[in-house]
C-alpha atoms as a PDB file:
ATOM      1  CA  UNK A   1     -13.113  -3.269  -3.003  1.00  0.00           C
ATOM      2  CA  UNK A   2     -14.389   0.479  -1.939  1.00  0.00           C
ATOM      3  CA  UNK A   3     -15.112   2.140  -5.190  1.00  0.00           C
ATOM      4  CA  UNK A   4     -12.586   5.350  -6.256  1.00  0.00           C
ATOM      5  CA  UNK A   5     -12.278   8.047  -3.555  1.00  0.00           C
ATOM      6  CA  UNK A   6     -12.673  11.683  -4.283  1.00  0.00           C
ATOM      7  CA  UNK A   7     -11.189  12.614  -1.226  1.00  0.00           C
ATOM      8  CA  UNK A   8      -7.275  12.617  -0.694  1.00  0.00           C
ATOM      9  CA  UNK A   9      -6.284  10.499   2.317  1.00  0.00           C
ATOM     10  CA  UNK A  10      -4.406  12.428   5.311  1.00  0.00           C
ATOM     11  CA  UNK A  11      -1.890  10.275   6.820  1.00  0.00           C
ATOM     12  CA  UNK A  12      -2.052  11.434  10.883  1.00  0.00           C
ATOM     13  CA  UNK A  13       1.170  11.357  12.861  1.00  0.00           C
ATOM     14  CA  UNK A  14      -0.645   9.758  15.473  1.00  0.00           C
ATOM     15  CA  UNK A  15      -2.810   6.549  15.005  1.00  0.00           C
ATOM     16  CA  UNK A  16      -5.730   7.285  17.485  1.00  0.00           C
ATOM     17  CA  UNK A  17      -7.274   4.882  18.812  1.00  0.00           C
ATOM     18  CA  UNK A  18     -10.748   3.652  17.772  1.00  0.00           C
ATOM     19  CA  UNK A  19     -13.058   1.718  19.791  1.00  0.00           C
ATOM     20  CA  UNK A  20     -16.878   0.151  19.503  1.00  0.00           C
ATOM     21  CA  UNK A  21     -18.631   2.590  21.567  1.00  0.00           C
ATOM     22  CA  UNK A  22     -21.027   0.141  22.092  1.00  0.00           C
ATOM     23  CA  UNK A  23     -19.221  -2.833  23.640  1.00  0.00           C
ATOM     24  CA  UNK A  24     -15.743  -1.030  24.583  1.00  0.00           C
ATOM     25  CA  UNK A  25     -13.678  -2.973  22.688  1.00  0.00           C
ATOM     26  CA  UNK A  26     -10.960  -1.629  20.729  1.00  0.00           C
ATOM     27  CA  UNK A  27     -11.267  -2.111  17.018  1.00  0.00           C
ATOM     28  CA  UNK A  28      -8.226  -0.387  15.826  1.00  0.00           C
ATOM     29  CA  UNK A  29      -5.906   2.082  15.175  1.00  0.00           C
ATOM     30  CA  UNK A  30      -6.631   5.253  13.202  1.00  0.00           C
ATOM     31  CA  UNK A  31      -4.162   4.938   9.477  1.00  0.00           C
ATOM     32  CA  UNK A  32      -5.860   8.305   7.318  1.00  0.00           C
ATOM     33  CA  UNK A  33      -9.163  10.200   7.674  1.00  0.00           C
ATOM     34  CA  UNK A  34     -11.098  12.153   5.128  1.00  0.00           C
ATOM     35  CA  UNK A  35     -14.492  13.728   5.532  1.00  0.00           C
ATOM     36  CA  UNK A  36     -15.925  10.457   4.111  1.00  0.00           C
ATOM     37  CA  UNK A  37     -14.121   7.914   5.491  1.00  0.00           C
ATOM     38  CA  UNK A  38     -11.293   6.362   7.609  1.00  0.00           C
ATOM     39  CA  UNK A  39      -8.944   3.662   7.507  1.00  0.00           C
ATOM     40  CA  UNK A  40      -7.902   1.413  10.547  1.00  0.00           C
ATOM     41  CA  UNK A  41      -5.051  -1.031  10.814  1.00  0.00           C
ATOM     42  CA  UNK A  42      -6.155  -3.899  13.119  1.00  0.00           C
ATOM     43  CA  UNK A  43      -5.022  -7.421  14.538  1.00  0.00           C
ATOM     44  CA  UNK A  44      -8.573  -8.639  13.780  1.00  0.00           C
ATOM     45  CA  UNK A  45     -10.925  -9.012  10.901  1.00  0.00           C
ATOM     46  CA  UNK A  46     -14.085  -7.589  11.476  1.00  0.00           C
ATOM     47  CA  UNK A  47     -17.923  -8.039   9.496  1.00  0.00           C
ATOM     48  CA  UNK A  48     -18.271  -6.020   6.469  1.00  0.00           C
ATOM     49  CA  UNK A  49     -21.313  -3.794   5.317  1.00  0.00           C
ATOM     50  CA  UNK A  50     -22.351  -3.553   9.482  1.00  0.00           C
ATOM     51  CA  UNK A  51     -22.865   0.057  11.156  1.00  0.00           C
ATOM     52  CA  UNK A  52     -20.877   0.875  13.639  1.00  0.00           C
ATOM     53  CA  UNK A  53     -21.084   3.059  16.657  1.00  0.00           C
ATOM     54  CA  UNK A  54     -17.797   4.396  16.769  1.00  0.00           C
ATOM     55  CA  UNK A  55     -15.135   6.412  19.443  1.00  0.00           C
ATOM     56  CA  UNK A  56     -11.867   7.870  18.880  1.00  0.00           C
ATOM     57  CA  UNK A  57      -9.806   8.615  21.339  1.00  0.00           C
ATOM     58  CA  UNK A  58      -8.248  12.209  20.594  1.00  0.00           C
ATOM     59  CA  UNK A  59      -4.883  13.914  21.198  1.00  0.00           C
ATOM     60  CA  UNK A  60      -4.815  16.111  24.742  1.00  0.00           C
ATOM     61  CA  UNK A  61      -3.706  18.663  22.452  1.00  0.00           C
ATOM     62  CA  UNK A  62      -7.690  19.052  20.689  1.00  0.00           C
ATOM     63  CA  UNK A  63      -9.144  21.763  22.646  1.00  0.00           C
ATOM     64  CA  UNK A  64     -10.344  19.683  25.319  1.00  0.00           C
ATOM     65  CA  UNK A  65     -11.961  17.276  23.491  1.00  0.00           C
ATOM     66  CA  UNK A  66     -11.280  13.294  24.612  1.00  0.00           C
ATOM     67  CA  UNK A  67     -13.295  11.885  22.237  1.00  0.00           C
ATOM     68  CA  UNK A  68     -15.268  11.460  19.359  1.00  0.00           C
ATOM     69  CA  UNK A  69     -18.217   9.791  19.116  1.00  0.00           C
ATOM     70  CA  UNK A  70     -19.718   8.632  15.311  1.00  0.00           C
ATOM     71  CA  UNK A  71     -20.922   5.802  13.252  1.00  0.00           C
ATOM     72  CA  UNK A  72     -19.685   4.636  10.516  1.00  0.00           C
ATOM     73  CA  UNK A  73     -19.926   1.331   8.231  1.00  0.00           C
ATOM     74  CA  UNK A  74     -16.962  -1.109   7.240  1.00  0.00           C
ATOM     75  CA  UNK A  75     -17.172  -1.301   3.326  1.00  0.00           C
ATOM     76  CA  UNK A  76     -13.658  -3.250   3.093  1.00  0.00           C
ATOM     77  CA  UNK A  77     -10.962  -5.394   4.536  1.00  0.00           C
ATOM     78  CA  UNK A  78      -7.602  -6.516   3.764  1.00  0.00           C
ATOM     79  CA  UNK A  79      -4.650  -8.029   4.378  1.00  0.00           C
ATOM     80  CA  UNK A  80      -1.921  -5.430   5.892  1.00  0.00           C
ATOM     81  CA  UNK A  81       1.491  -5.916   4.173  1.00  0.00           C
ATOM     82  CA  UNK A  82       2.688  -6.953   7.418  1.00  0.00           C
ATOM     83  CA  UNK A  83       0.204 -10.433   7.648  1.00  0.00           C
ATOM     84  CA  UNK A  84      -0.186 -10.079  11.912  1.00  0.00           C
ATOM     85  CA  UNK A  85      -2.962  -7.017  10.995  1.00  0.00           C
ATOM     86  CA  UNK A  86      -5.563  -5.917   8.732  1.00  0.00           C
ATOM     87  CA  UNK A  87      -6.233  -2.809   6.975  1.00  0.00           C
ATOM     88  CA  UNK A  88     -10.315  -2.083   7.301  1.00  0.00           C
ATOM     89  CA  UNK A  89     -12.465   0.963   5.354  1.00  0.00           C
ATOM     90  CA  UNK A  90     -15.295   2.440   6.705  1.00  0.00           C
ATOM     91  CA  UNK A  91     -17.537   4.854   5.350  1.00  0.00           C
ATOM     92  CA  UNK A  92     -18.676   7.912   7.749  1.00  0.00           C
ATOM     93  CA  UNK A  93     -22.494   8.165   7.964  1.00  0.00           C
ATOM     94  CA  UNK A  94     -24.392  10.943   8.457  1.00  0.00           C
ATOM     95  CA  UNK A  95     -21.114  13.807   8.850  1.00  0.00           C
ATOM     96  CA  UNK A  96     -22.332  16.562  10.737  1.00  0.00           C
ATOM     97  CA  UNK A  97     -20.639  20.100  11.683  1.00  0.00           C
ATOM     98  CA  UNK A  98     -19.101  18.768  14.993  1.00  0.00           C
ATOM     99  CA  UNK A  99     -17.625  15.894  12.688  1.00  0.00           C
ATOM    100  CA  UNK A 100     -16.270  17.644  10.141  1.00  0.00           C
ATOM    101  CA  UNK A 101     -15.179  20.521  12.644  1.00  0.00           C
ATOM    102  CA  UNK A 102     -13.199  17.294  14.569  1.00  0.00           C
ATOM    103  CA  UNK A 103     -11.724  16.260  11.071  1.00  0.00           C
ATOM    104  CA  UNK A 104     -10.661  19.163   9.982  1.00  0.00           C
ATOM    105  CA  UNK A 105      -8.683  19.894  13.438  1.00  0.00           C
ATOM    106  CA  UNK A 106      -6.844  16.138  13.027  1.00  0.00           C
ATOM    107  CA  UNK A 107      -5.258  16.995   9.409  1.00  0.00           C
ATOM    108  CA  UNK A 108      -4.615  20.089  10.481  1.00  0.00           C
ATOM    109  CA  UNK A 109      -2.780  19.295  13.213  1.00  0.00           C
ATOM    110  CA  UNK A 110      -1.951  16.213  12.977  1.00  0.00           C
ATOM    111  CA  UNK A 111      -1.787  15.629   9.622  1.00  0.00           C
ATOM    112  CA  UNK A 112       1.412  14.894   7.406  1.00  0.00           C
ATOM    113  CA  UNK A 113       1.840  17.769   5.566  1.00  0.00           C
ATOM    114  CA  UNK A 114       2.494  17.311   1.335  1.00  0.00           C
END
C-alpha cells in the first residue's frame, strides 16, 4: 500500500464527482483531498500505477468555477468496508497554483472541520 502520508486527510461534506477527462466516464466519488493526493470511493476497480487525466466536478458555490481539470496517478486500491465499492489513492502530479488555490477553497469550505 501508499507509503505514510505527511499530509492530514480532509474529509469534504460533499463527495464531488470525478471523471476521466479523457473518455467521460465517471471514475468516482471524491472521499478526502490533500495537496498530494485524493481518495475516491468507486463501484469499480481501476489499473494501478496509470496517469490519469482527471475532472472534478465542483460545488456552484466555488466562485464560478465548474470544474477542475488535473492528472493524477492511482498508487492503490482496496476493498471499501461496504464490499459493492472500492476505495482508490491517487497521487496528484505536477500541483500547480490554480491546484492548490482549488484545494485549498474545498477544505475550506467544504471541509469537516476538527
Amino acid at each position: 500500500m501508499y507509503e505514510r502520508r505527511r499530509i492530514k486527510r480532509r474529509h469534504l461534506i460533499y463527495y464531488l464527482q470525478v471523471f476521466d477527462n479523457d473518455t467521460d466516464t465517471l471514475i468516482g466519488h471524491l472521499v478526502d483531498i490533500t495537496s498530494e493526493g485524493i481518495m475516491l470511493i468507486s463501484e469499480d476497480p481501476i489499473p494501478m500505477n496509470k496517469t490519469y487525466n482527471l475532472k472534478m466536478m465542483l460545488p456552484s458555490r466555488m466562485g464560478g468555477r465548474e470544474s477542475w481539470i488535473f492528472e493524477a496517478e492511482s498508487r492503490w486500491s482496496q476493498k471499501d468496508i461496504n464490499p459493492d465499492f472500492y476505495d482508490i489513492g491517487f497521487l496528484l502530479r505536477e500541483v500547480d497554483r490554480h491546484s492548490l488555490r482549488v484545494i485549498e477553497d474545498l477544505i475550506q469550505g467544504f471541509g469537516f472541520q476538527d
